[in-house]
C-alpha atoms as a PDB file:
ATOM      1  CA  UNK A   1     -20.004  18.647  64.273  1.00  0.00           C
ATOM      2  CA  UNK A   2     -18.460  18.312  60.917  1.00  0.00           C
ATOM      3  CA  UNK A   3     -20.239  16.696  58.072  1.00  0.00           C
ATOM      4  CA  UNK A   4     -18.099  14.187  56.305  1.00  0.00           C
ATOM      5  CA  UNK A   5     -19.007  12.313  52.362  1.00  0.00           C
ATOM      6  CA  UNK A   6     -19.296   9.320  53.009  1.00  0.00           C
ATOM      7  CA  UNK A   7     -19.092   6.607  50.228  1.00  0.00           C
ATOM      8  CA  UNK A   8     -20.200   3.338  49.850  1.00  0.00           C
ATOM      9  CA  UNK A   9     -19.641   0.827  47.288  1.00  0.00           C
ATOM     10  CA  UNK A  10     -20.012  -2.600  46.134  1.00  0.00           C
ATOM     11  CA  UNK A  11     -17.930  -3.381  43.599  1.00  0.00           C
ATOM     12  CA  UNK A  12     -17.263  -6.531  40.860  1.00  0.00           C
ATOM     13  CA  UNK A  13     -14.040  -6.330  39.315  1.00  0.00           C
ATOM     14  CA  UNK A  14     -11.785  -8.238  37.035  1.00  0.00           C
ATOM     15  CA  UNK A  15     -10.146  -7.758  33.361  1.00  0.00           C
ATOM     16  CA  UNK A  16     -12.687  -8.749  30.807  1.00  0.00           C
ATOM     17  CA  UNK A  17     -16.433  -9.531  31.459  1.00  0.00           C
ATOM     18  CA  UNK A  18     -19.359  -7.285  30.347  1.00  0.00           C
ATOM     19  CA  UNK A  19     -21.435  -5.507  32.635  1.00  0.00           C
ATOM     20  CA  UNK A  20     -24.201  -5.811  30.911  1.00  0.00           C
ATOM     21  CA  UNK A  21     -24.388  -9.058  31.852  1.00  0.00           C
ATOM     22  CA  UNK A  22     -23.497  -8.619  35.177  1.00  0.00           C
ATOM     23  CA  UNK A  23     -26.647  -6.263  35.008  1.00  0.00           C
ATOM     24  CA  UNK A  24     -29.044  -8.948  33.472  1.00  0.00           C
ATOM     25  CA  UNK A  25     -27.801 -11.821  35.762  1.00  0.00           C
ATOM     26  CA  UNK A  26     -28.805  -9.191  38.729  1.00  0.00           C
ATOM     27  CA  UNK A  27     -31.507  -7.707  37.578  1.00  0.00           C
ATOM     28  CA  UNK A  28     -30.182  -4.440  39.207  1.00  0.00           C
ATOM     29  CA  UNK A  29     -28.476  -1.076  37.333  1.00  0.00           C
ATOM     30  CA  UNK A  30     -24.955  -0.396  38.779  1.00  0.00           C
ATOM     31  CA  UNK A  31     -24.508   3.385  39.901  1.00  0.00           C
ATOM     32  CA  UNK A  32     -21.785   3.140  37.490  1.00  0.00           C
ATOM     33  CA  UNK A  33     -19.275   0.983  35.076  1.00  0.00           C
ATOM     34  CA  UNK A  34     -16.175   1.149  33.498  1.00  0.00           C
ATOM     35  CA  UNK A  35     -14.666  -1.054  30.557  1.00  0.00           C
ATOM     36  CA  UNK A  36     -11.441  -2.127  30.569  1.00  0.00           C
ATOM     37  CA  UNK A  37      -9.287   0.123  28.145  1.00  0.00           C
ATOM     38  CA  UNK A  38     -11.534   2.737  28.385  1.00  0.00           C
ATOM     39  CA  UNK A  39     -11.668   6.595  29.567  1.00  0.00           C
ATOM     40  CA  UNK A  40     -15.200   6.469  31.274  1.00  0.00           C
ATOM     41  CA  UNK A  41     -14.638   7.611  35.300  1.00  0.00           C
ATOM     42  CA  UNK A  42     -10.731   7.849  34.513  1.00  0.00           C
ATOM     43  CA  UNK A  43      -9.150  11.145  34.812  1.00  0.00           C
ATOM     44  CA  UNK A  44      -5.478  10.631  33.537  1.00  0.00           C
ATOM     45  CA  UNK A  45      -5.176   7.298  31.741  1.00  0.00           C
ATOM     46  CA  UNK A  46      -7.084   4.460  30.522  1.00  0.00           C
ATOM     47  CA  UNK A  47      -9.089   1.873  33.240  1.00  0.00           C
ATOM     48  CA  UNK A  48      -6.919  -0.786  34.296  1.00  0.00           C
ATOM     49  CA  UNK A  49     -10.184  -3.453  34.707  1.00  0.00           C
ATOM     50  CA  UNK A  50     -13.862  -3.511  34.382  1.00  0.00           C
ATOM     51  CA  UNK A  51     -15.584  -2.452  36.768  1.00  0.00           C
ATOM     52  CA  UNK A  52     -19.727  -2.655  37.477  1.00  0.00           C
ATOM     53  CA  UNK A  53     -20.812  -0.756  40.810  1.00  0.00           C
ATOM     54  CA  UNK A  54     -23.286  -0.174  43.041  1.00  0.00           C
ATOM     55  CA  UNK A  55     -22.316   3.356  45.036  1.00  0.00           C
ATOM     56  CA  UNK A  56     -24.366   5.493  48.014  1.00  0.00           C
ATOM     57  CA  UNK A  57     -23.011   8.598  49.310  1.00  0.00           C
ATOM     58  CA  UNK A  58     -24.013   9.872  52.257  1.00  0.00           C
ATOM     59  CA  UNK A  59     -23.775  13.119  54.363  1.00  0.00           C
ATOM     60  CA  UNK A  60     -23.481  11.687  58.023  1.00  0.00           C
ATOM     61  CA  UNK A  61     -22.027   9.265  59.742  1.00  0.00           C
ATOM     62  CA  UNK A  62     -25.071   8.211  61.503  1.00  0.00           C
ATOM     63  CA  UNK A  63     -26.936   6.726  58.666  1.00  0.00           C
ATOM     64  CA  UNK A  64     -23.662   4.762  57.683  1.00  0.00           C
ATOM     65  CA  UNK A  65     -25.375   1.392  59.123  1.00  0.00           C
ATOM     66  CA  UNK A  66     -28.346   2.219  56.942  1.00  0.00           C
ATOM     67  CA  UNK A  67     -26.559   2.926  53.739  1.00  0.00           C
ATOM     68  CA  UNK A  68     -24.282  -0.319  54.255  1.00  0.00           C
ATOM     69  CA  UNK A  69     -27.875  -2.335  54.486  1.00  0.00           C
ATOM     70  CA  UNK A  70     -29.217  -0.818  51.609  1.00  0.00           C
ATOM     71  CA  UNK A  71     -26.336  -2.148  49.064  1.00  0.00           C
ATOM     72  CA  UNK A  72     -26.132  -5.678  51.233  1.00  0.00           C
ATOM     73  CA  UNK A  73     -30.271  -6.204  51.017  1.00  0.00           C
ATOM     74  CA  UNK A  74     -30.014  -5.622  47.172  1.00  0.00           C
ATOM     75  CA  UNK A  75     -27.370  -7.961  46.652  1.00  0.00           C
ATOM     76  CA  UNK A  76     -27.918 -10.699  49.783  1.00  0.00           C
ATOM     77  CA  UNK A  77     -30.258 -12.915  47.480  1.00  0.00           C
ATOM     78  CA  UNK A  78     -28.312 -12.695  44.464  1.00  0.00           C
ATOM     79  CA  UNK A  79     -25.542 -14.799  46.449  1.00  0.00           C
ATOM     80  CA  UNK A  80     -25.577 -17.583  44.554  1.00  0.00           C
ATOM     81  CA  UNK A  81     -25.824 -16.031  40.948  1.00  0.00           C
ATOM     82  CA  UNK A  82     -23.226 -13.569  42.054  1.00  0.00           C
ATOM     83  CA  UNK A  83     -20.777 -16.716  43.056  1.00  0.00           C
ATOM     84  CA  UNK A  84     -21.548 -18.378  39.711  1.00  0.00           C
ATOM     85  CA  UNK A  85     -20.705 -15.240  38.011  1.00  0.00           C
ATOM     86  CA  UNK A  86     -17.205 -15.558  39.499  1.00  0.00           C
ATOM     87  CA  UNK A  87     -16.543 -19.236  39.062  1.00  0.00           C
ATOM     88  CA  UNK A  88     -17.027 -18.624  35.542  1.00  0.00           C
ATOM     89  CA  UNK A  89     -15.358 -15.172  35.202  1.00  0.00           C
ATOM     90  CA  UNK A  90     -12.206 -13.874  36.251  1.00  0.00           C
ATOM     91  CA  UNK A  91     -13.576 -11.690  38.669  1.00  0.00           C
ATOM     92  CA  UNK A  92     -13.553 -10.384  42.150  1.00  0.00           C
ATOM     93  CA  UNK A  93     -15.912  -8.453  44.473  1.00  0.00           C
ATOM     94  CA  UNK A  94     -14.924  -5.467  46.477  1.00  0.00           C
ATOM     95  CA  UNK A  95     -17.105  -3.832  49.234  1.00  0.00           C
ATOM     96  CA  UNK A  96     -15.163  -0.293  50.164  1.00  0.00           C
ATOM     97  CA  UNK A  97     -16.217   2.496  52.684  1.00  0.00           C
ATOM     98  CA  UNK A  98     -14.348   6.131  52.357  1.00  0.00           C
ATOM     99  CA  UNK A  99     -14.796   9.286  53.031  1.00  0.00           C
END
């Protein structure tokens, strides 16, 4: 059987916040960030948005369910902070799966 990268992310989005706050408000690191205007994680030109992410990759398909739980349980009691966060930012969350 082939082996396949897998990658999971959960991802908060939008033009202008600061994911340092993002990262306070949480209490969690992101796997990565980006600032909007900047070259960090962009190959050709400059990002197009912040960014703040959490991000798993994985090997096989059979611990896909797993890796999906991992990023959910971190971020399943920070519901209400992360909703906040977005009433009062121009933001939006993204949860993507490729491989």
């Amino acid at each position: 059987m082939l082996q396949t990268e897998v990658t999971i992310e959960f991802i908060i989005c939008g033009p202008n916040f600061n994911p340092d706050s993002v990262t306070k408000l949480l209490g969690i690191s992101p796997t990565k960030y980006t600032i909007r205007g900047s070259m960090k994680n962009c190959k050709y030109s400059p990002a197009i948005e912040t960014t703040w992410c959490l991000q798993h990759c994985i090997n096989s398909l059979n611990d896909l369910d797993h890796q999906v739980r991992q990023i959910i349980d971190r971020i399943e009691n920070k519901l209400n902070i992360l909703l906040k966060f977005k009433e009062e930012n121009d933001i939006d969350f993204v949860f993507t799966i490729y491989g």
